[in-house]
PDB file of N, CA and C in Angstrom:
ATOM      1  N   UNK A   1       8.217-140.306   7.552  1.00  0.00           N
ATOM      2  CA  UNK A   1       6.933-139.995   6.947  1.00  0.00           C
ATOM      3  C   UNK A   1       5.920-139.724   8.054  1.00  0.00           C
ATOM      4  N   UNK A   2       4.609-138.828   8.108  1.00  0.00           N
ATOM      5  CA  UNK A   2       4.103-138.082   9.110  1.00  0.00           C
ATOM      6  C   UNK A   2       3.102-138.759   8.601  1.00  0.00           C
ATOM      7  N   UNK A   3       1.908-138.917   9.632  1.00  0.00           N
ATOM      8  CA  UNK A   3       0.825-138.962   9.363  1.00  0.00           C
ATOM      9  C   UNK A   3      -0.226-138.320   9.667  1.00  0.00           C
ATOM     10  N   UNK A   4      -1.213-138.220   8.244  1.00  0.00           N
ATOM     11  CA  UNK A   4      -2.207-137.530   8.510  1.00  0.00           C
ATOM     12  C   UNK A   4      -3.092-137.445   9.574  1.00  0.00           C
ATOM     13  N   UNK A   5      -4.280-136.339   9.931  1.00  0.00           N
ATOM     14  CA  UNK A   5      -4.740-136.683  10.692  1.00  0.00           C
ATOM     15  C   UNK A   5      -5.785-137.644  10.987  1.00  0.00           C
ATOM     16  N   UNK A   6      -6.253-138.087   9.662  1.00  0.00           N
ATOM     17  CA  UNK A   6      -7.071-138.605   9.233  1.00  0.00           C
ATOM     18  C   UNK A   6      -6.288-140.133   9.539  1.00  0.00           C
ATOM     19  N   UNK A   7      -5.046-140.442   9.294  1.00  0.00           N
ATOM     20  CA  UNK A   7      -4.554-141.781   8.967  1.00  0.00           C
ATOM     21  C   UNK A   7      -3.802-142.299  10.955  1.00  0.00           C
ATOM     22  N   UNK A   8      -4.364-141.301  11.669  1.00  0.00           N
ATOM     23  CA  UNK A   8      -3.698-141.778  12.776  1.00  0.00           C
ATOM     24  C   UNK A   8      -5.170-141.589  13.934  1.00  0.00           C
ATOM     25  N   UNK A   9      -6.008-141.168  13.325  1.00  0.00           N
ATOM     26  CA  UNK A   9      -7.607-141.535  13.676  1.00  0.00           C
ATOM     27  C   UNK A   9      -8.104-142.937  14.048  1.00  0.00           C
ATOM     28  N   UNK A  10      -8.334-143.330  15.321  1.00  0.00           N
ATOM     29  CA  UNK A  10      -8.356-144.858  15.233  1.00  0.00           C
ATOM     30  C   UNK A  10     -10.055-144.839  15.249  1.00  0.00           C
ATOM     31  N   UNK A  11     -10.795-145.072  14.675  1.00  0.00           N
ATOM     32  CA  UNK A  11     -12.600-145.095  14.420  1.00  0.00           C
ATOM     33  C   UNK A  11     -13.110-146.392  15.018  1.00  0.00           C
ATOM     34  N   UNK A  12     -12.759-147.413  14.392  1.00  0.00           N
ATOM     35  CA  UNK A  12     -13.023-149.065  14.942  1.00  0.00           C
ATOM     36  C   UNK A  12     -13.922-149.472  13.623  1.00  0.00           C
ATOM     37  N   UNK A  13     -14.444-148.341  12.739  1.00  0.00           N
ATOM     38  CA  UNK A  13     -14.794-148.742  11.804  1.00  0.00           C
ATOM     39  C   UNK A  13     -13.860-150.066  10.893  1.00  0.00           C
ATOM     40  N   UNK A  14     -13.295-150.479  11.035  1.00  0.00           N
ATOM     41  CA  UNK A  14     -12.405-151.706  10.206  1.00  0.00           C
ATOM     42  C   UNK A  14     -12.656-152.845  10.851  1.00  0.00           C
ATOM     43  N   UNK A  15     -13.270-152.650  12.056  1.00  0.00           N
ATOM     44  CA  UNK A  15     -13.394-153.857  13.133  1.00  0.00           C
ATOM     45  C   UNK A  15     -15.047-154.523  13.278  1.00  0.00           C
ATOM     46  N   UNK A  16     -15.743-153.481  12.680  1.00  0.00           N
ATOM     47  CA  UNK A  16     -17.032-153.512  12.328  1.00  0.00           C
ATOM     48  C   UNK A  16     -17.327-155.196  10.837  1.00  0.00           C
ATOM     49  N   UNK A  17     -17.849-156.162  11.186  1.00  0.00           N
ATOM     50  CA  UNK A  17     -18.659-157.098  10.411  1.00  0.00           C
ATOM     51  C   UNK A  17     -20.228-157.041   9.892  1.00  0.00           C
ATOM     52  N   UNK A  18     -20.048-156.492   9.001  1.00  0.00           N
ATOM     53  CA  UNK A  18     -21.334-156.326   8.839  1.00  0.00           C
ATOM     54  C   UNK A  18     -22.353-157.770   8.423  1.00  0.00           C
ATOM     55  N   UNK A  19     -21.632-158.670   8.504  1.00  0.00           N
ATOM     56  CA  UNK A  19     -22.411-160.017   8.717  1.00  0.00           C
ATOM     57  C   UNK A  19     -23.101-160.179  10.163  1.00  0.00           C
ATOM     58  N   UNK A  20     -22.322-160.002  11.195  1.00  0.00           N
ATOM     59  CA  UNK A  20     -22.647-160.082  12.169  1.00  0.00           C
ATOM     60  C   UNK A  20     -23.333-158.893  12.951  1.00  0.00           C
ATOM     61  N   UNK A  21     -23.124-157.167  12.429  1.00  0.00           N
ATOM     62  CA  UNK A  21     -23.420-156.186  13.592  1.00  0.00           C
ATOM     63  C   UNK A  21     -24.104-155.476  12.770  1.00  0.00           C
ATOM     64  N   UNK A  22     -25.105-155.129  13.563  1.00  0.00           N
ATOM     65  CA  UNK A  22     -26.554-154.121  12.998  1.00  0.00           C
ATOM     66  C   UNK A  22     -26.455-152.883  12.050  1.00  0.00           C
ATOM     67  N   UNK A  23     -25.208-152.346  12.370  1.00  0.00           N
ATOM     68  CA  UNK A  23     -24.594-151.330  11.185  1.00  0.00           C
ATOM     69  C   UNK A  23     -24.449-151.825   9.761  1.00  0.00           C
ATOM     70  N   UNK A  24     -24.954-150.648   9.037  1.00  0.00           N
ATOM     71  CA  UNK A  24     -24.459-150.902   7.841  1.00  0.00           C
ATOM     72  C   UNK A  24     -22.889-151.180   7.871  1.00  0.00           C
ATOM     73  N   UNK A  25     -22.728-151.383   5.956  1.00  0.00           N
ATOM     74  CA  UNK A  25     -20.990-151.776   5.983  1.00  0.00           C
ATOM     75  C   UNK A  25     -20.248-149.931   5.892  1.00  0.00           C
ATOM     76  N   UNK A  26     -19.209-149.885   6.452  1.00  0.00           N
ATOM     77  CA  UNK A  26     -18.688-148.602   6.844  1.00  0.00           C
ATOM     78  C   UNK A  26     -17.835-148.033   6.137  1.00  0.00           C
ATOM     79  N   UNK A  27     -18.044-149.124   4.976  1.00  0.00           N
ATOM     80  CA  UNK A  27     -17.201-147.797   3.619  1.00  0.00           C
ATOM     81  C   UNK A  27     -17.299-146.436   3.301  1.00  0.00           C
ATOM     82  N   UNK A  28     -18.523-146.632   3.483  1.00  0.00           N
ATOM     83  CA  UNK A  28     -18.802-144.918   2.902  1.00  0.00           C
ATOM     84  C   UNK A  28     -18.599-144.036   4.368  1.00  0.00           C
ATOM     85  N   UNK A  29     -18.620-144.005   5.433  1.00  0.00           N
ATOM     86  CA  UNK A  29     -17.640-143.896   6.925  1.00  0.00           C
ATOM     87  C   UNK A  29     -16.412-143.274   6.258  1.00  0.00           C
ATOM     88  N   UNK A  30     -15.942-144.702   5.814  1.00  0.00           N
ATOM     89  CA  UNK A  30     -14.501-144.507   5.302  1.00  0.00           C
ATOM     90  C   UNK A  30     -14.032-143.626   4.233  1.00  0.00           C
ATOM     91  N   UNK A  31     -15.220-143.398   3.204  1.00  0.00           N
ATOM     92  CA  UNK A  31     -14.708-142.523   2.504  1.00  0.00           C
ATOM     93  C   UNK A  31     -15.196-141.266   2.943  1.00  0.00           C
ATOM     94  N   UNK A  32     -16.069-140.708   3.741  1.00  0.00           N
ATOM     95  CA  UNK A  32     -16.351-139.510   4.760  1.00  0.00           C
ATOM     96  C   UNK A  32     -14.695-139.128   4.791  1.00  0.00           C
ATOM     97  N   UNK A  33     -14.232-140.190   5.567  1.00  0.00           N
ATOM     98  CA  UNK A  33     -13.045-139.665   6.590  1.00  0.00           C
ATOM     99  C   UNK A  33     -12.001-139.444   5.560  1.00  0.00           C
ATOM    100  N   UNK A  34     -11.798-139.861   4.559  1.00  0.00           N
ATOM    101  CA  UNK A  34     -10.575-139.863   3.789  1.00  0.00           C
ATOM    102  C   UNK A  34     -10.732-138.472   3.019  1.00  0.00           C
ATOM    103  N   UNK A  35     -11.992-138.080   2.652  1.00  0.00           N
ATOM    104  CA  UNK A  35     -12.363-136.657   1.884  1.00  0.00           C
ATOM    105  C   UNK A  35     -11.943-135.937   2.573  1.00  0.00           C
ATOM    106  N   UNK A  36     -12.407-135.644   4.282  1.00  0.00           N
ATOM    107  CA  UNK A  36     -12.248-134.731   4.993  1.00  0.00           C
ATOM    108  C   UNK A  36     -10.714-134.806   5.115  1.00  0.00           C
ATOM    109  N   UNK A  37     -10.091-135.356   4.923  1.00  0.00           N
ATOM    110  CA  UNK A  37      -8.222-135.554   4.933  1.00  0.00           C
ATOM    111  C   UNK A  37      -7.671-135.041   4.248  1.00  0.00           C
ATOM    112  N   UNK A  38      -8.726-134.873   2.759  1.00  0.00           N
ATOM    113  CA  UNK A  38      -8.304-134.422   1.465  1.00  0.00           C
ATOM    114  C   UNK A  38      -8.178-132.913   1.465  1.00  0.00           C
ATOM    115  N   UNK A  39      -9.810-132.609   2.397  1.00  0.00           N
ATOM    116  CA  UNK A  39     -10.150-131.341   2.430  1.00  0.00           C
ATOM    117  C   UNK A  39      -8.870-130.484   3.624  1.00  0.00           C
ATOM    118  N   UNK A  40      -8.837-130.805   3.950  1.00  0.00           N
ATOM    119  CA  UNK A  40      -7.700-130.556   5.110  1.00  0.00           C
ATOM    120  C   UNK A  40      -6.097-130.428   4.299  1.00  0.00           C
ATOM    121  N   UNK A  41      -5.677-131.496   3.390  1.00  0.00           N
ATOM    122  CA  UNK A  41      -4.760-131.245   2.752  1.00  0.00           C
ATOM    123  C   UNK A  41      -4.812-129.978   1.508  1.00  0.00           C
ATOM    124  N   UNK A  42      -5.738-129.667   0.946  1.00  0.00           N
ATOM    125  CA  UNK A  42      -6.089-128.456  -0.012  1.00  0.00           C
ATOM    126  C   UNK A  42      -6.349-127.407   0.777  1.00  0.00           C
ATOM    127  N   UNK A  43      -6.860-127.305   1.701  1.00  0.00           N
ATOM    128  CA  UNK A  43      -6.849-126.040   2.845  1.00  0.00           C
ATOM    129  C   UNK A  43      -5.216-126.010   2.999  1.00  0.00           C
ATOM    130  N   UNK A  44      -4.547-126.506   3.093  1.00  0.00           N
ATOM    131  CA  UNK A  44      -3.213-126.465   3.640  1.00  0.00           C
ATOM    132  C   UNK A  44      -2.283-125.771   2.212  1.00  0.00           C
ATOM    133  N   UNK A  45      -2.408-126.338   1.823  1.00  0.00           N
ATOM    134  CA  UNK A  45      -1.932-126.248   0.221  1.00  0.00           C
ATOM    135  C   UNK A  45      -2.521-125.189  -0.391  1.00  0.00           C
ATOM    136  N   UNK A  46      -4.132-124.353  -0.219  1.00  0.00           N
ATOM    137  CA  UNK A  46      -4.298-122.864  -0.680  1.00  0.00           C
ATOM    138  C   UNK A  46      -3.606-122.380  -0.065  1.00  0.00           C
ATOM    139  N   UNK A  47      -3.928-122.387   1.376  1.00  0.00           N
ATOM    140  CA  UNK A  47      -2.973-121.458   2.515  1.00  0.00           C
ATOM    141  C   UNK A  47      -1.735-120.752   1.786  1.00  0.00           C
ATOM    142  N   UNK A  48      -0.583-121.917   1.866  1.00  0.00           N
ATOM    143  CA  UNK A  48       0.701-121.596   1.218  1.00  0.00           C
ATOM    144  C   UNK A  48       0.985-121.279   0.022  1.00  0.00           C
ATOM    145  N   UNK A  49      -0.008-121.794  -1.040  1.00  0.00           N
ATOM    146  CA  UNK A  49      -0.049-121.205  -2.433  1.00  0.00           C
ATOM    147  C   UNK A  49      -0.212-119.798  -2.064  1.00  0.00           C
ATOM    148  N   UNK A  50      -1.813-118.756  -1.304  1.00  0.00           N
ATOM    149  CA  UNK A  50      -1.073-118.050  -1.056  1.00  0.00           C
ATOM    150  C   UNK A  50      -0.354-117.381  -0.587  1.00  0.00           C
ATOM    151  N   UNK A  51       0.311-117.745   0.384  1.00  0.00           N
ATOM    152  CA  UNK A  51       1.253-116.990   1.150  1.00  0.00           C
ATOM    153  C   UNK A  51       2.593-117.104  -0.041  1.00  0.00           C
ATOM    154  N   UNK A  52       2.481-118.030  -0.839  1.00  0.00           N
ATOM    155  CA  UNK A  52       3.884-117.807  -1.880  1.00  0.00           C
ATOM    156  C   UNK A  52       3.414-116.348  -2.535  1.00  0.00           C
ATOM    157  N   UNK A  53       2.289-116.324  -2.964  1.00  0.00           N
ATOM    158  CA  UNK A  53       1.813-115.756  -3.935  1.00  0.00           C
ATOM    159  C   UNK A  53       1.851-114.417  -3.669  1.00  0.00           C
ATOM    160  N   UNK A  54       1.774-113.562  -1.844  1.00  0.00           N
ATOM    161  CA  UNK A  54       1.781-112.600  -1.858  1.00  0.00           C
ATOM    162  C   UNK A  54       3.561-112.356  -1.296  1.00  0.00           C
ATOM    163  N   UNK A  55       4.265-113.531  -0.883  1.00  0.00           N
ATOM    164  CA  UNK A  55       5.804-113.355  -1.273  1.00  0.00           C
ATOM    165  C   UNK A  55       6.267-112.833  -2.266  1.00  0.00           C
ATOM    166  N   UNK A  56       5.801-113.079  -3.321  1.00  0.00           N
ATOM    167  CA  UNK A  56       5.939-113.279  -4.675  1.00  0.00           C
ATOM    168  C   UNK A  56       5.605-111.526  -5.342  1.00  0.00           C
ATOM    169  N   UNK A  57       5.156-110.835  -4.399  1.00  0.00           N
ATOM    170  CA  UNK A  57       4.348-109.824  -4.424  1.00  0.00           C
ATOM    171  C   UNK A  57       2.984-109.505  -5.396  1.00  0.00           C
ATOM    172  N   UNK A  58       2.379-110.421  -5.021  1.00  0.00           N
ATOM    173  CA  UNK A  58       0.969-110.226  -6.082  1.00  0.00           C
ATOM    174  C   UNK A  58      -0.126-110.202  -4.881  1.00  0.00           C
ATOM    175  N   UNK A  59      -0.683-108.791  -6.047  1.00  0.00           N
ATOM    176  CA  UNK A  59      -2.174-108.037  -4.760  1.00  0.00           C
ATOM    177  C   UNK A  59      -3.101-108.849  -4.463  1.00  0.00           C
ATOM    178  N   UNK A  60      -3.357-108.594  -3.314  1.00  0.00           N
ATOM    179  CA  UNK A  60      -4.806-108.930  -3.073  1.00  0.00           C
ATOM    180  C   UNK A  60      -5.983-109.177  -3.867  1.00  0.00           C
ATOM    181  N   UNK A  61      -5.659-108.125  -4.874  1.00  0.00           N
ATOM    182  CA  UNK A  61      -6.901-108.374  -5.927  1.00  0.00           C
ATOM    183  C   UNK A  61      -6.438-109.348  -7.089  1.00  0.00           C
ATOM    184  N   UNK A  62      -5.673-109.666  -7.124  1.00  0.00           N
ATOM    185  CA  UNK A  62      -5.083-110.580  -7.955  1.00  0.00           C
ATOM    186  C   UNK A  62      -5.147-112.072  -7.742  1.00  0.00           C
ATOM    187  N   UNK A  63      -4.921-112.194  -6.066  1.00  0.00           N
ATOM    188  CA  UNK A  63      -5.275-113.323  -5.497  1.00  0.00           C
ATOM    189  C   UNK A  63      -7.112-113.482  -5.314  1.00  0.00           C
ATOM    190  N   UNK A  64      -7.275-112.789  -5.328  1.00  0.00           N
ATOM    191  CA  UNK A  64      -9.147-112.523  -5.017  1.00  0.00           C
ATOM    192  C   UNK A  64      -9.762-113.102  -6.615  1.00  0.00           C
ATOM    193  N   UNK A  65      -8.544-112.851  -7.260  1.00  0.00           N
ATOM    194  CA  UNK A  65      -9.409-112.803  -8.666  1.00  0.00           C
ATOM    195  C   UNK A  65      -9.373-114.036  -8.561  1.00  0.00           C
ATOM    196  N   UNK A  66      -8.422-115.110  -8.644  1.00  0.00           N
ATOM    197  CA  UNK A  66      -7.940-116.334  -8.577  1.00  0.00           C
ATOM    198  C   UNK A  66      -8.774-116.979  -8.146  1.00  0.00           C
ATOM    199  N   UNK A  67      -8.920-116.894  -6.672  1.00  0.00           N
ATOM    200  CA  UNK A  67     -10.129-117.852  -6.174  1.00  0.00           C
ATOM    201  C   UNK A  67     -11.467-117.266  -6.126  1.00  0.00           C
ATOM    202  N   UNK A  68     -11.704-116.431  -7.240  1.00  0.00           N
ATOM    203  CA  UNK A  68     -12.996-116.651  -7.804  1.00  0.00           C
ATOM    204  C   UNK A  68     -13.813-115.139  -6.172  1.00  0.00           C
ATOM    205  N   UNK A  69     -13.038-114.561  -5.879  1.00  0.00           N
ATOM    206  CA  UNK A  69     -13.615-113.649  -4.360  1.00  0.00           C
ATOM    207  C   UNK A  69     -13.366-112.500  -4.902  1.00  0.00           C
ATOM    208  N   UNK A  70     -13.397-111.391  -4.280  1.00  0.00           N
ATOM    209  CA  UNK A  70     -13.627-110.439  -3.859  1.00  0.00           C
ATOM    210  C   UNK A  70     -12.522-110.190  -3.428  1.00  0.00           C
ATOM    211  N   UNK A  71     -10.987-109.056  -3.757  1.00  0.00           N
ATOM    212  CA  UNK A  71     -10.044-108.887  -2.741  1.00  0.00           C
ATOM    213  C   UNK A  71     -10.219-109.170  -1.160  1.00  0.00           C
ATOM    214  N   UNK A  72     -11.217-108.088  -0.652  1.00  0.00           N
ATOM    215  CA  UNK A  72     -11.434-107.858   0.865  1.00  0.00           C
ATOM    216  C   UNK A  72     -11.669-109.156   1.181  1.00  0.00           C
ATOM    217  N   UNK A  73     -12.415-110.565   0.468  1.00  0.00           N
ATOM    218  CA  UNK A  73     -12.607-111.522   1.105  1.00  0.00           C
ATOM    219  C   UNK A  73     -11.148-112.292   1.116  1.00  0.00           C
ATOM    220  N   UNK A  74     -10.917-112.496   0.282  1.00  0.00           N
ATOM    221  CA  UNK A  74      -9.337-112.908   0.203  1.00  0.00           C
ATOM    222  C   UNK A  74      -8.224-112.289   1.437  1.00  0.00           C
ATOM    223  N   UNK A  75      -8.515-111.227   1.604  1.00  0.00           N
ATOM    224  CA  UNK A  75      -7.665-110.554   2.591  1.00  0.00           C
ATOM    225  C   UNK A  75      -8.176-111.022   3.933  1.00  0.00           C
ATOM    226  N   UNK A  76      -9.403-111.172   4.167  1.00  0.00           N
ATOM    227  CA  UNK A  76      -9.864-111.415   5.099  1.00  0.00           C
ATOM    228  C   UNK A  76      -9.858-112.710   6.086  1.00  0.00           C
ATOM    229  N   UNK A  77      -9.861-114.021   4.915  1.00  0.00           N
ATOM    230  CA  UNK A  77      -9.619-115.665   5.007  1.00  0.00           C
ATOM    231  C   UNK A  77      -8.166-115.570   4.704  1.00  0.00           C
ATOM    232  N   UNK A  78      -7.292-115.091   4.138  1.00  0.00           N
ATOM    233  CA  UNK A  78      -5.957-115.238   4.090  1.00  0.00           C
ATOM    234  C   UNK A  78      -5.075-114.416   4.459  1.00  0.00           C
ATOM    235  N   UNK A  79      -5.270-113.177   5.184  1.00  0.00           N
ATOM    236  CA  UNK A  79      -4.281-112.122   5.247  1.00  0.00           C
ATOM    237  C   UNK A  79      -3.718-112.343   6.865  1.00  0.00           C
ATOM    238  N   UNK A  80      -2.886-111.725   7.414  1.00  0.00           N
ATOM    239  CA  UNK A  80      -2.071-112.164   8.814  1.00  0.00           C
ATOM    240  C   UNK A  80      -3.020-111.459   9.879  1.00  0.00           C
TER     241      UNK A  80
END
């Protein structure tokens, strides 16, 4: 099993007491970092959706329609 990049990030946020140290408590830190992990995993996961998708042979404008763009933008953020 691999880990994310997010899950092999060492912060020190966990080491943080907020009884004792001037910082707030660093949950919401924590959930910063776990979104951006998320966001990183769905970037990864459009990517290949479409790269199946133009395997698959479906146009540009088809994929454009999908995520809500413009072919040319679609081609542009996803094409080689």
């Amino acid at each position: 099993m691999t880990k994310t990049r997010a899950e092999s990030v060492v912060t020190g946020l966990d080491q943080l007491d907020p009884a004792t140290h001037p910082a707030r408590d660093a949950a919401s830190l924590r959930r910063v970092i776990a979104a951006r992990a998320g966001v990183e995993a769905a970037e990864r996961e459009l990517r290949e959706a479409v790269r199946a998708a133009r395997s698959a042979g479906d146009s540009w404008t088809v994929i454009g329609a999908a995520l809500d763009v413009t072919r040319q933008a679609a081609q542009k953020r996803f094409g080689d």
